[in-house]
Protein backbone atom coordinates (compact mmCIF):
# COMPACT_ATOMS: atom_id res chain seq x y z
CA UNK A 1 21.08 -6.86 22.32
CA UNK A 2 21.37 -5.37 25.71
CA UNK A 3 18.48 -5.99 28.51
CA UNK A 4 17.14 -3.92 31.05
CA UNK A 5 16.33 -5.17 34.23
CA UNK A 6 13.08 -5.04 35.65
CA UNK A 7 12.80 -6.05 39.21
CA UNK A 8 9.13 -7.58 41.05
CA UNK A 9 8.49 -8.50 44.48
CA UNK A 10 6.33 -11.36 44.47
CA UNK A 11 5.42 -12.72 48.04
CA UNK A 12 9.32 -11.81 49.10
CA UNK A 13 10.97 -13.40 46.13
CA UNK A 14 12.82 -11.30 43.87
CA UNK A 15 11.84 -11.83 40.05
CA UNK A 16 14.53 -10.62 37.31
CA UNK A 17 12.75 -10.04 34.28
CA UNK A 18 14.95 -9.38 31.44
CA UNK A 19 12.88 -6.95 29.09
CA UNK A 20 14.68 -5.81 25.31
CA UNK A 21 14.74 -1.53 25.24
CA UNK A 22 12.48 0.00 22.93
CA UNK A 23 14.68 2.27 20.62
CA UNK A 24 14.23 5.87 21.58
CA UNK A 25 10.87 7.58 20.22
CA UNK A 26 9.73 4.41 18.50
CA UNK A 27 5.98 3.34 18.65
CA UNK A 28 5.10 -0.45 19.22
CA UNK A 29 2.94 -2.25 16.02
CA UNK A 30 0.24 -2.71 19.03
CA UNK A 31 -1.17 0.59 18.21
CA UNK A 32 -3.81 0.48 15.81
CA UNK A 33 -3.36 3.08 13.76
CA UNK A 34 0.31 1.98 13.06
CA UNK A 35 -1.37 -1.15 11.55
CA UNK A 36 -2.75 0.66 8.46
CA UNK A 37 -1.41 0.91 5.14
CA UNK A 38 -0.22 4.46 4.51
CA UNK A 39 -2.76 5.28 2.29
CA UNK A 40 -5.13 5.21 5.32
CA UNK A 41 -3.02 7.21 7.40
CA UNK A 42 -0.33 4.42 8.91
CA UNK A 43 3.24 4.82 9.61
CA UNK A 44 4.78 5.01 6.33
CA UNK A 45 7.80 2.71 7.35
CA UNK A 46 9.10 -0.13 10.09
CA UNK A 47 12.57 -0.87 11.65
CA UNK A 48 13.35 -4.01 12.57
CA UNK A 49 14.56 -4.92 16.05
CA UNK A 50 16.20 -8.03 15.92
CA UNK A 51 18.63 -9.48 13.97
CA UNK A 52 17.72 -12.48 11.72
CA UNK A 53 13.91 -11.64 11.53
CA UNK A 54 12.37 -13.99 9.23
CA UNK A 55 9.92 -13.05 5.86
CA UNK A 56 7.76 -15.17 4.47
CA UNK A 57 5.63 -15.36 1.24
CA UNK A 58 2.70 -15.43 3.07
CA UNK A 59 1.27 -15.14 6.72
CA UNK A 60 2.23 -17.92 8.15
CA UNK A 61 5.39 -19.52 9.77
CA UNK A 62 5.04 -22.40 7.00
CA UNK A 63 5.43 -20.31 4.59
CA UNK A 64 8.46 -20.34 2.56
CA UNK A 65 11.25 -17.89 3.66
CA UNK A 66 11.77 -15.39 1.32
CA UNK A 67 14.90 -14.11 3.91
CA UNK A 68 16.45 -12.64 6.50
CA UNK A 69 17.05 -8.80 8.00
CA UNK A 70 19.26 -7.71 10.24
CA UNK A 71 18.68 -5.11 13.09
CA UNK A 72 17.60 -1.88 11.96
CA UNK A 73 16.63 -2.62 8.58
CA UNK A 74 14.12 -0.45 7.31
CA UNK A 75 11.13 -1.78 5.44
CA UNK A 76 7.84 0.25 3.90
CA UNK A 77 4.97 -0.99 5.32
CA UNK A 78 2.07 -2.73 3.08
CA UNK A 79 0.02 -2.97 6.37
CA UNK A 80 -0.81 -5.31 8.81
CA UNK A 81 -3.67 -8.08 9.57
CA UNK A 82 -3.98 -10.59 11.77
CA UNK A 83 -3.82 -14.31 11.78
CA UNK A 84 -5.51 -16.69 14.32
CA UNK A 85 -2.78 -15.86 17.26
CA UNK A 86 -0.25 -13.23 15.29
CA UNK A 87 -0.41 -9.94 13.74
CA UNK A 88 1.65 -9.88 10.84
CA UNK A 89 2.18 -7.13 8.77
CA UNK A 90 3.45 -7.16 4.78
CA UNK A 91 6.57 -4.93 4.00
CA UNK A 92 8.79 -4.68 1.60
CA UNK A 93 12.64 -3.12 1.71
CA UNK A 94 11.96 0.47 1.72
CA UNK A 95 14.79 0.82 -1.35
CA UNK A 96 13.03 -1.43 -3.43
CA UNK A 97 12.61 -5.21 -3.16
CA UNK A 98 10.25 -8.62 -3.07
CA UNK A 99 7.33 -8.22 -0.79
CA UNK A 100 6.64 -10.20 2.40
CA UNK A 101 5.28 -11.18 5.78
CA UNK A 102 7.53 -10.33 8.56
CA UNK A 103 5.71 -10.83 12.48
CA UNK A 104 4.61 -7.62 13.83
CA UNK A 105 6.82 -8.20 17.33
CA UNK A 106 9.84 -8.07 15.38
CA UNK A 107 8.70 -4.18 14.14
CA UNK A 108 8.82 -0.88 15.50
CA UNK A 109 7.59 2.24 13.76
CA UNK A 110 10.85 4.19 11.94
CA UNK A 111 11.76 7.33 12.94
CA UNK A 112 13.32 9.34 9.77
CA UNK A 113 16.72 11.17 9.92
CA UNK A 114 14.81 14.12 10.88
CA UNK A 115 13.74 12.79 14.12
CA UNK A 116 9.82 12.05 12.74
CA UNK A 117 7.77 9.28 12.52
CA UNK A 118 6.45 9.77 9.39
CA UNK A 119 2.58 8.69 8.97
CA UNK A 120 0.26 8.48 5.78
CA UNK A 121 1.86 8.96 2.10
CA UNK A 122 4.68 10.99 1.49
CA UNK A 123 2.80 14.29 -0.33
CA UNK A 124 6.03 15.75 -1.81
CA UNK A 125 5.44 14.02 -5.29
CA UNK A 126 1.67 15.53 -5.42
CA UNK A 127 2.99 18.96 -3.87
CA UNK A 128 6.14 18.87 -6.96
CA UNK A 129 3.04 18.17 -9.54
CA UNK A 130 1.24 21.24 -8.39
CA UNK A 131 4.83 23.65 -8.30
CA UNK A 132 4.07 23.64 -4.50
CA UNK A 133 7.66 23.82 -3.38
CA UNK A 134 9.78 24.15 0.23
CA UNK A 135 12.84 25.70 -1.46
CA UNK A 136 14.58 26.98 -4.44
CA UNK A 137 18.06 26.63 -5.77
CA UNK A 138 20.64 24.77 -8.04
CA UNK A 139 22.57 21.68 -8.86
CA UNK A 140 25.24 20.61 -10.70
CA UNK A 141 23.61 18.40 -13.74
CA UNK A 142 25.00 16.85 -17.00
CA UNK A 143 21.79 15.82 -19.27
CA UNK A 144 23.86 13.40 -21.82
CA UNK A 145 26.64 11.13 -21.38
CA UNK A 146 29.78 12.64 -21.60
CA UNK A 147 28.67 16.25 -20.55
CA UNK A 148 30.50 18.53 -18.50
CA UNK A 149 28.61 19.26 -15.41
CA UNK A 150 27.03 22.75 -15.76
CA UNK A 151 24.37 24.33 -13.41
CA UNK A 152 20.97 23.99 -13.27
CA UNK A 153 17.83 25.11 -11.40
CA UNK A 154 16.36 23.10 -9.31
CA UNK A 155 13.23 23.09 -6.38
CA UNK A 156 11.94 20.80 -3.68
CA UNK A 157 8.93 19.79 -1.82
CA UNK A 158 9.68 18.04 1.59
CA UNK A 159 7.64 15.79 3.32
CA UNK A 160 8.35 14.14 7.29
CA UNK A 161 10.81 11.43 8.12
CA UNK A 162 13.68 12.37 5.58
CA UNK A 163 11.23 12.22 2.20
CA UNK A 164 11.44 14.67 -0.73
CA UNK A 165 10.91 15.23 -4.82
CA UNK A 166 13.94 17.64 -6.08
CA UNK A 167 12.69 19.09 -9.97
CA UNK A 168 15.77 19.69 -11.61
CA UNK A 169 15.44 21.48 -15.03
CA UNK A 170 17.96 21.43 -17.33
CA UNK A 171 18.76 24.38 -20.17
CA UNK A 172 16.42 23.12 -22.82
CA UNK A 173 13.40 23.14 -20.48
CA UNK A 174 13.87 19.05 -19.98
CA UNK A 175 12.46 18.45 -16.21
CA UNK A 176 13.20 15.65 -13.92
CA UNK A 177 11.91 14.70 -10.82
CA UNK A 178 14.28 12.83 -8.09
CA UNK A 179 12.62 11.16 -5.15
CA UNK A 180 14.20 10.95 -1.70
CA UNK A 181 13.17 8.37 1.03
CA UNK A 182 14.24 8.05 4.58
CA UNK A 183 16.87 10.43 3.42
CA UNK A 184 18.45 8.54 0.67
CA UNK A 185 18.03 8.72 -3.05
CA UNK A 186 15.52 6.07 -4.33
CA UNK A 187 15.02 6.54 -7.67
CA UNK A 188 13.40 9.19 -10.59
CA UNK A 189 10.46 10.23 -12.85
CA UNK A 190 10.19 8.08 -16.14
CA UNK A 191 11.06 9.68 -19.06
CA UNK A 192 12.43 9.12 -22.63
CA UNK A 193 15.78 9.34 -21.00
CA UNK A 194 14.26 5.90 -19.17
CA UNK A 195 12.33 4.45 -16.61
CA UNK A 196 14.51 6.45 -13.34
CA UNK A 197 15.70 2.90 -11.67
CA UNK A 198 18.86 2.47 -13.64
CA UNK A 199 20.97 4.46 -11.15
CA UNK A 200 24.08 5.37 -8.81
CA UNK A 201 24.00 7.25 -5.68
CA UNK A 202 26.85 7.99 -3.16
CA UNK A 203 26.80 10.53 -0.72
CA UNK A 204 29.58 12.66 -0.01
CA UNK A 205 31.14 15.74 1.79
CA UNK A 206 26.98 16.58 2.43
CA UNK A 207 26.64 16.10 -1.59
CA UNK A 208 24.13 13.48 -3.19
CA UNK A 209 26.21 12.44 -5.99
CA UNK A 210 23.79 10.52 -8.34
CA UNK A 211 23.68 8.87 -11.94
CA UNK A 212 20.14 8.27 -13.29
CA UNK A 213 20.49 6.23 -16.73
CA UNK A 214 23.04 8.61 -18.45
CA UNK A 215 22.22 11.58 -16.88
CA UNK A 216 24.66 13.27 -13.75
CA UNK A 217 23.13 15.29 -10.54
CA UNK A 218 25.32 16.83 -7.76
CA UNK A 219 22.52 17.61 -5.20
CA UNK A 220 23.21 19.37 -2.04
CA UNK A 221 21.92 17.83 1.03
CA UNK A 222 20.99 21.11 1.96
CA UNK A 223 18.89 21.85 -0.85
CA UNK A 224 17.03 18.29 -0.10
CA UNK A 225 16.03 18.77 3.33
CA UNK A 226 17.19 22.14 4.57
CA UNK A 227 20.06 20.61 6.64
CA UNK A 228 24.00 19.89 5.87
């Protein structure tokens, strides 16, 4: 980690303090509304700013370990409370995961691939419920295994920080939802087909190439969030 060097004068002695940068555009836990659980309006995800920050199963730093992150990992946030001397806040990894207590110094508020902090819920699933979509186009989808890919239509509603739902149709009116996060693919909508967590993404040549239990989606970034 590199240090910046702040210099004080005290009584004509020269103090080095050696102070970590803040990442560019990121907000500190400190702020109280950062503390809250998304569902009350708090940042909807944290990046972590050291390497080897510790969770634990519960608030405390006698709790058992659950593991380790490195730098930069990016964790939802459960919000935060504190505890006699520390605020610590519960997370969990933002891709899926086992739920923890990380300390809130080790967390600064994420900024998505968009360049947002995104705060409160990501709307885009409510917004794809109501047909209230961003953008309109197609995809390349294959419903069983063993299809050829053929074209299908397919909208989006957007949210901030690099969150969307794409509703990809397929010929025999069959509808699926695929839900975006901090501009990856996460997961989809339950259906017969199965639950939407049994899946494969890659992302290529500004393509989301995806496999969601046997079913195939080529999904243009560009489609997802308006950008190549």
């Amino acid at each position: 980690m590199s240090l910046s060097k702040h210099v004080v004068y005290v009584s004509a002695v020269v103090v080095l303090i050696l102070v970590p940068p803040m990442q560019a555009g990121a907000q500190p836990v400190a702020d109280d509304i950062l503390q809250l659980p998304p569902a009350d309006g708090g940042v909807r995800r944290w990046s972590v700013t050291n390497d080897d920050t510790p969770m634990f199963a519960s608030p405390s730093a006698d709790a058992s370990l659950i593991g380790n992150f490195p730098q930069h990992t990016v964790l939802s946030n459960l919000g935060c409370s504190k505890d006699i001397d520390t605020l610590w806040c519960k997370v969990r990894p933002f891709r899926g995961g086992a739920a923890g207590f990380v300390p809130a110094q080790y967390l600064l508020a994420a900024t998505g691939p968009d360049g947002t902090v995104p705060m409160g819920l990501d709307d885009s699933k409510a917004r794809a419920r109501k047909r209230d979509f961003d953008a309109k186009g197609s995809v390349f989808c294959a419903q069983n295994k063993g299809d050829a890919l053929a074209t299908c239509p397919a909208s989006v509603a957007r949210s901030t920080g690099g969150d969307a739902t794409v509703v990809v149709t397929f010929a025999n009116g069959f509808a699926r939802q695929l839900y975006f996060a901090n501009g990856e693919f996460i997961r989809a909508s339950a259906t017969m087909s199965g639950v939407g967590k049994d899946t494969d993404w890659a992302f290529q040549n500004g393509m989301h190439i995806l496999r969601v239990d046997d079913q195939r989606y080529d999904v243009p970034n560009i489609l997802v969030f308006g950008t190549e």
